[in-house]
PDB file of N, CA and C in Angstrom:
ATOM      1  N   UNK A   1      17.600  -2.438  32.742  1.00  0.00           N
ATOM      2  CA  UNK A   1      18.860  -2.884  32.202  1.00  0.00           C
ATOM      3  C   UNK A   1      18.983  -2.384  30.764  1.00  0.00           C
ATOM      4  N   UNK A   2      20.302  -2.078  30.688  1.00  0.00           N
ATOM      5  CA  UNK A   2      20.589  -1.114  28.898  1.00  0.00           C
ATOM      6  C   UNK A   2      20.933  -2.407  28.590  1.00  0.00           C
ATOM      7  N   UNK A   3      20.022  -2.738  27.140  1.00  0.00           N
ATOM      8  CA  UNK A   3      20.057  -3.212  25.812  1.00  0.00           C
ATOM      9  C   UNK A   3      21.573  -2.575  25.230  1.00  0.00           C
ATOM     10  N   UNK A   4      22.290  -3.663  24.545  1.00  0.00           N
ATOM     11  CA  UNK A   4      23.779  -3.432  23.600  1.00  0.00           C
ATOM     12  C   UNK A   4      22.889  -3.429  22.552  1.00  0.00           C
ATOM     13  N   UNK A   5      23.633  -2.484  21.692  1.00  0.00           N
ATOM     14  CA  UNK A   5      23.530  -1.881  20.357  1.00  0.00           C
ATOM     15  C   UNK A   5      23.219  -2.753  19.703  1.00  0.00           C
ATOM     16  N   UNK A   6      24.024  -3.740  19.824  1.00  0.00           N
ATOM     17  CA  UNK A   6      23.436  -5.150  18.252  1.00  0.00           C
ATOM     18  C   UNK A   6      22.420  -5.693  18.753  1.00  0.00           C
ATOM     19  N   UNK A   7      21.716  -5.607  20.560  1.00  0.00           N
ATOM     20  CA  UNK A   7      20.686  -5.997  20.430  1.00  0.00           C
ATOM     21  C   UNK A   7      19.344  -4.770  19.813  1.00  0.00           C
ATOM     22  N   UNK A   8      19.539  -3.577  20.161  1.00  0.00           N
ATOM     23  CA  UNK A   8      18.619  -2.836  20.030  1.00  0.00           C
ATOM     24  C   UNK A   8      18.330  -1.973  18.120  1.00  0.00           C
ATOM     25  N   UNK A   9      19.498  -2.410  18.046  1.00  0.00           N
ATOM     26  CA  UNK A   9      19.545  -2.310  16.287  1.00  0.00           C
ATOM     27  C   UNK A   9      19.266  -3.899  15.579  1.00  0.00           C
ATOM     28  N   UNK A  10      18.833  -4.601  16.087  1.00  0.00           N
ATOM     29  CA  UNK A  10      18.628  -6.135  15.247  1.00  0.00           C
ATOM     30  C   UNK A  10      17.399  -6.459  14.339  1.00  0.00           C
ATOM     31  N   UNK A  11      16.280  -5.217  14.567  1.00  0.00           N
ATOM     32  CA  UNK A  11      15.249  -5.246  13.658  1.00  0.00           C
ATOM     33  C   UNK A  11      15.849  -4.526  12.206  1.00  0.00           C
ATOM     34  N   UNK A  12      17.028  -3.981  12.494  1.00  0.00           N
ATOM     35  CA  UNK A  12      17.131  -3.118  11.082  1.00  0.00           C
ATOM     36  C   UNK A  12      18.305  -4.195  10.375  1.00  0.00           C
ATOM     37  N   UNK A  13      18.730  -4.777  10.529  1.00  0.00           N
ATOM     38  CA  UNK A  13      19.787  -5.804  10.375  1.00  0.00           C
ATOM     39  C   UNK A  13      19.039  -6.897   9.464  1.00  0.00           C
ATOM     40  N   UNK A  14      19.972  -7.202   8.119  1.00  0.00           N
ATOM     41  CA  UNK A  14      18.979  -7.850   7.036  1.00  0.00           C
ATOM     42  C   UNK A  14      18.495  -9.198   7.727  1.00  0.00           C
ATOM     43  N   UNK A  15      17.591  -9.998   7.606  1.00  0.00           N
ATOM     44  CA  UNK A  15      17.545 -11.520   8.052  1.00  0.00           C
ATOM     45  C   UNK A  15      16.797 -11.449   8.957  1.00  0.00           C
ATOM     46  N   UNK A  16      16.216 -10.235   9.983  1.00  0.00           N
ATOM     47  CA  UNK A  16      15.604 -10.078  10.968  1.00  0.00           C
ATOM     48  C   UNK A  16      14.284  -9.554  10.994  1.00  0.00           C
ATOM     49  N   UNK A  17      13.890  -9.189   9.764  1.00  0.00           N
ATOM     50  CA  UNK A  17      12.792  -8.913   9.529  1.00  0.00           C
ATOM     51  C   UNK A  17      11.213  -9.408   9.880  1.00  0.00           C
ATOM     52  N   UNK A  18      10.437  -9.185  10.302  1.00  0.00           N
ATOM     53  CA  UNK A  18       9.421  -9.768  10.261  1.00  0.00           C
ATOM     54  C   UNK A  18       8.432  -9.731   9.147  1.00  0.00           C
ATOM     55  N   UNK A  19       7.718 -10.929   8.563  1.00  0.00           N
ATOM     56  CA  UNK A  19       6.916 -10.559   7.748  1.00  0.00           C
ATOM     57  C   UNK A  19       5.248 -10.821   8.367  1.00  0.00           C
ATOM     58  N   UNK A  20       4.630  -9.576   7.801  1.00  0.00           N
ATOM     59  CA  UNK A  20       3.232  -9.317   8.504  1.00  0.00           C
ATOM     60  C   UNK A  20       2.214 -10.393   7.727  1.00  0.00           C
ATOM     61  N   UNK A  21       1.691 -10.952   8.811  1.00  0.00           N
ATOM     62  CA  UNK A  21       0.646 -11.989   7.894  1.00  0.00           C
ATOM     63  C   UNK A  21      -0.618 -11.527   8.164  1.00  0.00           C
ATOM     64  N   UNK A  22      -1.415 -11.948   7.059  1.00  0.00           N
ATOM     65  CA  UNK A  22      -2.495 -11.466   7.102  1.00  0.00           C
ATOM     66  C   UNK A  22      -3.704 -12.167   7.873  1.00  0.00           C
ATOM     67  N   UNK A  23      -4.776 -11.435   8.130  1.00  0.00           N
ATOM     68  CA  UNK A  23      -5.726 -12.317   8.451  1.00  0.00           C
ATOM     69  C   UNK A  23      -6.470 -13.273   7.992  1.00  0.00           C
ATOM     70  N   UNK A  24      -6.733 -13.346   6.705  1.00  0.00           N
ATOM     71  CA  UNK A  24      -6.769 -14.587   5.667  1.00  0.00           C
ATOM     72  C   UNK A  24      -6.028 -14.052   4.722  1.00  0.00           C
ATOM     73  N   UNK A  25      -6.240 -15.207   4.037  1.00  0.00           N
ATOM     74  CA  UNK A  25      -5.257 -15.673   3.018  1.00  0.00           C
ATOM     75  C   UNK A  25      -5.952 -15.390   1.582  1.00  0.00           C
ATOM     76  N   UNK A  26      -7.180 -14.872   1.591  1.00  0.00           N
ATOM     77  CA  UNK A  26      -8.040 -14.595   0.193  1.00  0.00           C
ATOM     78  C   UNK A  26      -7.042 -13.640  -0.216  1.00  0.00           C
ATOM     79  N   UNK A  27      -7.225 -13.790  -1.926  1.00  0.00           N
ATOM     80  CA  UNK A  27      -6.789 -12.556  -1.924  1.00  0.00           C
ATOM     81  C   UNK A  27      -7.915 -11.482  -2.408  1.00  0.00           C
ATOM     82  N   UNK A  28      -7.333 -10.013  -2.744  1.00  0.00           N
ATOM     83  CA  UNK A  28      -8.342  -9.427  -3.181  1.00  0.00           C
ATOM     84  C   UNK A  28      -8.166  -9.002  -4.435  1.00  0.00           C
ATOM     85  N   UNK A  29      -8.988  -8.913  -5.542  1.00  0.00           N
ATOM     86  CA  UNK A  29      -9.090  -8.651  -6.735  1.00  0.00           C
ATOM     87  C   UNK A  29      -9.199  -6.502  -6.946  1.00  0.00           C
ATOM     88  N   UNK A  30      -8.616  -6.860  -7.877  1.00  0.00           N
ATOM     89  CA  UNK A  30      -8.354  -5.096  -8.115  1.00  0.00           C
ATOM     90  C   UNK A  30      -8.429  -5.309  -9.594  1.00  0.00           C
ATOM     91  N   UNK A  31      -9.567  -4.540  -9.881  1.00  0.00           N
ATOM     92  CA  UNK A  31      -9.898  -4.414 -11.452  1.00  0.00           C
ATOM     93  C   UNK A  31      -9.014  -2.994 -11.880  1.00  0.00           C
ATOM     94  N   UNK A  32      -9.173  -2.976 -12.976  1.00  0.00           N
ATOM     95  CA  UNK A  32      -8.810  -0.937 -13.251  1.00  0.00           C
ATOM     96  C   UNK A  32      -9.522  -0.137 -13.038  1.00  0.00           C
ATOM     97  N   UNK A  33     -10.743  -0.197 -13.001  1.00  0.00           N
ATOM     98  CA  UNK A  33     -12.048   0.980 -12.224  1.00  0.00           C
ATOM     99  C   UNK A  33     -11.454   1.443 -10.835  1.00  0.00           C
ATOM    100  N   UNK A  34     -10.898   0.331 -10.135  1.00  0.00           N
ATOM    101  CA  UNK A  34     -10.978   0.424  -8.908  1.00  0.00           C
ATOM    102  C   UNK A  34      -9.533   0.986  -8.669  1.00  0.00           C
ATOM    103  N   UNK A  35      -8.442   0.990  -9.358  1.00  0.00           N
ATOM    104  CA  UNK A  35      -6.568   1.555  -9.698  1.00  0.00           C
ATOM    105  C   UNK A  35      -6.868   2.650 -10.209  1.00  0.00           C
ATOM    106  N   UNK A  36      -7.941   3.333 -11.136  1.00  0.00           N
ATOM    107  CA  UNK A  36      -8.306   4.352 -11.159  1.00  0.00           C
ATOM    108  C   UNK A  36      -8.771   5.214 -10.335  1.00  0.00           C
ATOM    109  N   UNK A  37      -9.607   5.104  -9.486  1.00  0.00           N
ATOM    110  CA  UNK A  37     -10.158   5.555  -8.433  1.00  0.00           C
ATOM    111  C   UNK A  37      -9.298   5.700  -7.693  1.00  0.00           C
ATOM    112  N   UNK A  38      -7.968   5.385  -6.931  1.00  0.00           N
ATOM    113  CA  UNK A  38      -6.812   5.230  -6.010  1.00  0.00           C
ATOM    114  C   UNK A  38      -6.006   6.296  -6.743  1.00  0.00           C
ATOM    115  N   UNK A  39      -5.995   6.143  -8.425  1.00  0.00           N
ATOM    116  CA  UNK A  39      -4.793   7.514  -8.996  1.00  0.00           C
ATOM    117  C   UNK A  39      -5.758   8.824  -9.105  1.00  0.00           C
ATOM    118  N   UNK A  40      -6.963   8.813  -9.365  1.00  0.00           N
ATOM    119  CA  UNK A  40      -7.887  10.099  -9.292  1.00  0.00           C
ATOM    120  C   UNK A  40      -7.517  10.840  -8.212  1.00  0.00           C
ATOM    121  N   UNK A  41      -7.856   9.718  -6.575  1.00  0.00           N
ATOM    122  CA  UNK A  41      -7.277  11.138  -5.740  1.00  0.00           C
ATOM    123  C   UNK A  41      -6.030  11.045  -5.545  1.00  0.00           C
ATOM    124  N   UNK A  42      -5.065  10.297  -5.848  1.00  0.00           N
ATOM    125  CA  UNK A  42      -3.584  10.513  -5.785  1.00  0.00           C
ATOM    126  C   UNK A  42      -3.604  11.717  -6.537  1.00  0.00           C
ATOM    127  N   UNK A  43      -3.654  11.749  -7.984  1.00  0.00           N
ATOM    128  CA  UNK A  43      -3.341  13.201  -8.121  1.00  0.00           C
ATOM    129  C   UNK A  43      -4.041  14.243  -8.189  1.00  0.00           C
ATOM    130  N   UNK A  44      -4.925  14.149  -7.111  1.00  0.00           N
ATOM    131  CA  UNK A  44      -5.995  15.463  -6.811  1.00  0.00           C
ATOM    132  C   UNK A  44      -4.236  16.056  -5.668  1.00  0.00           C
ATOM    133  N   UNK A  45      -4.048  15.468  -5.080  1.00  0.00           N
ATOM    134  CA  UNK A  45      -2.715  15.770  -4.401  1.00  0.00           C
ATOM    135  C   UNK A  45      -3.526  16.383  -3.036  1.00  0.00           C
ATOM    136  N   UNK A  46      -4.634  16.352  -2.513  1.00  0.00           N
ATOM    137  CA  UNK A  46      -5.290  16.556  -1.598  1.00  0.00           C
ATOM    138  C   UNK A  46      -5.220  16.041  -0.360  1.00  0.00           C
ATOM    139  N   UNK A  47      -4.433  14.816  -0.618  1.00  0.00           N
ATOM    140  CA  UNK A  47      -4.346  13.744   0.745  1.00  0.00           C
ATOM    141  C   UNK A  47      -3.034  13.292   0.886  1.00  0.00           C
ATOM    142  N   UNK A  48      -2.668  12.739   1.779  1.00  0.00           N
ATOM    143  CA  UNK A  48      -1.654  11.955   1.998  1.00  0.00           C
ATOM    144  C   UNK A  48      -2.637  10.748   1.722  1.00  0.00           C
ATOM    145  N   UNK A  49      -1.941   9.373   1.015  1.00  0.00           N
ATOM    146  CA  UNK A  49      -2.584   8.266   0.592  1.00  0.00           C
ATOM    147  C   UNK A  49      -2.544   7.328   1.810  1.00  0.00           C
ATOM    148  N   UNK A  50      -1.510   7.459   2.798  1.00  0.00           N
ATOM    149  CA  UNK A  50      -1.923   7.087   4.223  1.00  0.00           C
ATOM    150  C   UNK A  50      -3.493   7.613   4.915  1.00  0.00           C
ATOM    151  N   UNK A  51      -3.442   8.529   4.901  1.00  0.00           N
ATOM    152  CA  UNK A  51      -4.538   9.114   5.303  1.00  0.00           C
ATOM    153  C   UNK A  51      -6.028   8.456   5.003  1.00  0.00           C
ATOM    154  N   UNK A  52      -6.563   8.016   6.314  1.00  0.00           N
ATOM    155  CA  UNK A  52      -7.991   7.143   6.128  1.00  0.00           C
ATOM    156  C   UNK A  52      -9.127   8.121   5.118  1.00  0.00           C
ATOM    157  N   UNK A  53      -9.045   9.527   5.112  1.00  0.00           N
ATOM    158  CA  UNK A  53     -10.264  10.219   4.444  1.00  0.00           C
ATOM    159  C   UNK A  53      -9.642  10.326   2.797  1.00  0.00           C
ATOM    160  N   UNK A  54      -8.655   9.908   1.883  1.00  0.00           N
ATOM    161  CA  UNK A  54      -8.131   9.460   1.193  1.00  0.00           C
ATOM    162  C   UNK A  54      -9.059   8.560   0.359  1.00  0.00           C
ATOM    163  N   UNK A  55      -9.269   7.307   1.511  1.00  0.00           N
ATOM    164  CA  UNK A  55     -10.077   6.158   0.841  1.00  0.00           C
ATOM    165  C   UNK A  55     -11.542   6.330   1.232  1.00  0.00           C
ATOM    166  N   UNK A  56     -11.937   6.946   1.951  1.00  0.00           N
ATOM    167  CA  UNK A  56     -13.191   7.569   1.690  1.00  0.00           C
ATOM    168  C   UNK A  56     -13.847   8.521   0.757  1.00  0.00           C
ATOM    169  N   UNK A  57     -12.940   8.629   0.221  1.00  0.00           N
ATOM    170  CA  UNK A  57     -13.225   9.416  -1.330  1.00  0.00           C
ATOM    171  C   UNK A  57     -13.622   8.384  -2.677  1.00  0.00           C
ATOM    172  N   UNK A  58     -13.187   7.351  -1.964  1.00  0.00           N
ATOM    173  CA  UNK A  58     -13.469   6.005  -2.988  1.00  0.00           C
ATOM    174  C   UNK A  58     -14.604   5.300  -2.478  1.00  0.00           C
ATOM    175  N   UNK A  59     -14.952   4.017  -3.433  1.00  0.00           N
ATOM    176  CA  UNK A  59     -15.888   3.156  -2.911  1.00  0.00           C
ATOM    177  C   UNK A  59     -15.101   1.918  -2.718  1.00  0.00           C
ATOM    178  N   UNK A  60     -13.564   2.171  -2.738  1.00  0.00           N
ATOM    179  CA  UNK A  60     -12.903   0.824  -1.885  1.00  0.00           C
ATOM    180  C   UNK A  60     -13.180   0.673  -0.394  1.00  0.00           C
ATOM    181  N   UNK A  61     -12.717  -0.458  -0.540  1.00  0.00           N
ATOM    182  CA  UNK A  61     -12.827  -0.987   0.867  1.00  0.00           C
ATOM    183  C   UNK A  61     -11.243  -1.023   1.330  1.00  0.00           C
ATOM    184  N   UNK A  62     -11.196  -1.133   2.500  1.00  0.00           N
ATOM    185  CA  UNK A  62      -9.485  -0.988   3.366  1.00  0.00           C
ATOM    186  C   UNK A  62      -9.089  -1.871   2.936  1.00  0.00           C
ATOM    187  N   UNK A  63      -9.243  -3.514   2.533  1.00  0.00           N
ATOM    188  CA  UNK A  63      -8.350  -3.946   1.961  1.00  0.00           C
ATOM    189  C   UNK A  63      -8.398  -4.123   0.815  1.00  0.00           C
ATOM    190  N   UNK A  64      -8.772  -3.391   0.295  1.00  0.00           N
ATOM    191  CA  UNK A  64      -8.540  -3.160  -1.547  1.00  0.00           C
ATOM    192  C   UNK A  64      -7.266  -2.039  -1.664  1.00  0.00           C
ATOM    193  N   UNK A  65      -7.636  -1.006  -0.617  1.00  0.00           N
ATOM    194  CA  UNK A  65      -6.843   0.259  -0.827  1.00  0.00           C
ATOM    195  C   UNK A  65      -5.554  -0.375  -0.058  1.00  0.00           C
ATOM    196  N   UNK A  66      -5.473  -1.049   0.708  1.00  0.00           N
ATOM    197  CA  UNK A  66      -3.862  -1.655   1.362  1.00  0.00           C
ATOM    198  C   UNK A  66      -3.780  -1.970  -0.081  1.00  0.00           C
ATOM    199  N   UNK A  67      -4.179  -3.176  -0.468  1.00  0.00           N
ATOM    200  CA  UNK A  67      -3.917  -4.286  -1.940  1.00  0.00           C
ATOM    201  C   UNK A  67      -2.994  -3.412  -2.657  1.00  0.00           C
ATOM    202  N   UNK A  68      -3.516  -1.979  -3.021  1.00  0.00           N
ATOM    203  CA  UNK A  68      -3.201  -1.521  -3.903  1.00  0.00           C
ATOM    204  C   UNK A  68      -2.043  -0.655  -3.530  1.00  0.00           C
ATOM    205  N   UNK A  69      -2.376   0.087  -2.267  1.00  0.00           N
ATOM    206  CA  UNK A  69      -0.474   0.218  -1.708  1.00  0.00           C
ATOM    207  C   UNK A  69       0.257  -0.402  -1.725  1.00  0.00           C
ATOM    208  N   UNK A  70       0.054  -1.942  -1.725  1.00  0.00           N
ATOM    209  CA  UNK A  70       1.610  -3.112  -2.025  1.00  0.00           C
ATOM    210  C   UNK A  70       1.665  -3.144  -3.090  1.00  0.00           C
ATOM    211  N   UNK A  71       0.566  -3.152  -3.838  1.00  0.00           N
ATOM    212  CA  UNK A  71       0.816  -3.956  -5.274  1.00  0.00           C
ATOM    213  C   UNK A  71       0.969  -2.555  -6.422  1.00  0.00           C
ATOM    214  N   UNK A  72       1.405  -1.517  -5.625  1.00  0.00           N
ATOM    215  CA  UNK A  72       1.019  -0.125  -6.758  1.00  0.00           C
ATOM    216  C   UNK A  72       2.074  -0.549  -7.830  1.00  0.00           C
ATOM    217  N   UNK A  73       3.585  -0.719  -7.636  1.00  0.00           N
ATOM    218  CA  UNK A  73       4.195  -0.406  -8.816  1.00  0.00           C
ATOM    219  C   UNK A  73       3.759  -1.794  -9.905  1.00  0.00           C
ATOM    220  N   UNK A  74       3.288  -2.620 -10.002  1.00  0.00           N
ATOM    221  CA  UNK A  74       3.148  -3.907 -10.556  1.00  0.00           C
ATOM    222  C   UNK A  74       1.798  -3.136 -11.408  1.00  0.00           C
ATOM    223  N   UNK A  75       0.739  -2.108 -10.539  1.00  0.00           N
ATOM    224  CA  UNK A  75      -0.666  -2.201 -10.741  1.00  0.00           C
ATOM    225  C   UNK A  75      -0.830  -0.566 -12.088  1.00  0.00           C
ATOM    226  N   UNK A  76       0.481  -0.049 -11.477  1.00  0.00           N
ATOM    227  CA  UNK A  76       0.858   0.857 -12.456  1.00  0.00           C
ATOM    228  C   UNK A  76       1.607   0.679 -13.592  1.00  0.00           C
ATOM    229  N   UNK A  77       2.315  -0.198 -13.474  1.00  0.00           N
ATOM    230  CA  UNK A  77       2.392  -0.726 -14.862  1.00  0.00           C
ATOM    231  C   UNK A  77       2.221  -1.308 -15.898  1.00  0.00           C
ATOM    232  N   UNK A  78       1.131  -2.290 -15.275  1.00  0.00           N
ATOM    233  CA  UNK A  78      -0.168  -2.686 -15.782  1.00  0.00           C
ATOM    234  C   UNK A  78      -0.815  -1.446 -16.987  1.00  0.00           C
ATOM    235  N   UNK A  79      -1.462  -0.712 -15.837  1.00  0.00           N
ATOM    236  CA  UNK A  79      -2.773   0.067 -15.722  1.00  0.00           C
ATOM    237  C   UNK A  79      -2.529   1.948 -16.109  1.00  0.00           C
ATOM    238  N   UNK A  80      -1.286   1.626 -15.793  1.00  0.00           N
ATOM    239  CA  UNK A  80      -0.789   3.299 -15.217  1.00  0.00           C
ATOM    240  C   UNK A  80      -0.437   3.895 -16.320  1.00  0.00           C
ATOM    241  N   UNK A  81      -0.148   3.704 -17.548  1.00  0.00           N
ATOM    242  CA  UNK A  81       0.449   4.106 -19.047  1.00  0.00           C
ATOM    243  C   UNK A  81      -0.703   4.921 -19.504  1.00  0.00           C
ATOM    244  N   UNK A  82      -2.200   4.366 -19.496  1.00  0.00           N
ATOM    245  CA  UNK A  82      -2.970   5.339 -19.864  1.00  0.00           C
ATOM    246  C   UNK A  82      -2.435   7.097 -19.245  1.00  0.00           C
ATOM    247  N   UNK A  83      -2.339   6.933 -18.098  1.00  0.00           N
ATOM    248  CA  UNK A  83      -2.138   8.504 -17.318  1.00  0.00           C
ATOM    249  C   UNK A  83      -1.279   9.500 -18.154  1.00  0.00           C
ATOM    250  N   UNK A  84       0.151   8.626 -18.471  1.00  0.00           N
ATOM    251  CA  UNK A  84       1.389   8.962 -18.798  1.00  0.00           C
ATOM    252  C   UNK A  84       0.781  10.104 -20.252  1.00  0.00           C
ATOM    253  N   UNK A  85       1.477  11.522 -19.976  1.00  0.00           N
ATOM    254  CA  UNK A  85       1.606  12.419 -21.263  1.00  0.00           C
ATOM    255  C   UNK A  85       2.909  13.153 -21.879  1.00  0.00           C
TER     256      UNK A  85
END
C-alpha cells in the first residue's frame, strides 16, 4: 500500500523529530589535549572526520570523538582561538 506524502515526508516536518538517547547518561569530559588531537587531524585534511581511521589516529575513545562532533562549535570556541592566524 502507497504511503501519502504527508505521511512519508513527516520525519522532515518540524515537531517530528526524534531525539537519539544515549546509552547512559555519564557524561564525557573533553580536556584541550584531547580538542587538540581531533583539530591536528582535522587539518591534516587526510580524513573525512566521519571516517572510523580518523579516530584511530588519536588516543580517543568513540565516545569522546562523538562528544566532540556535537559539542565542536561550543569546544572551538572555547579552545579553537589558539589555531586562528
Amino acid at each position: 500500500m502507497k504511503r501519502k506524502t504527508y505521511e512519508r515526508n513527516r520525519g522532515f516536518m518540524p515537531g517530528f523529530r526524534t531525539k537519539i538517547k544515549r546509552k547512559n547518561n555519564m557524561s564525557i569530559d573533553i580536556t584541550k589535549a584531547k580538542f587538540n588531537q581531533y583539530k591536528t587531524v582535522q587539518k591534516s585534511g587526510m580524513f573525512n572526520m566521519f571516517d572510523p581511521k580518523a579516530r584511530e589516529m588519536t588516543t580517543l575513545t568513540k565516545d569522546e570523538w562523538v562528544t566532540i562532533m556535537q559539542d565542536y562549535e561550543k569546544l572551538n570556541a572555547a579552545w579553537g582561538k589558539d589555531d586562528e592566524n
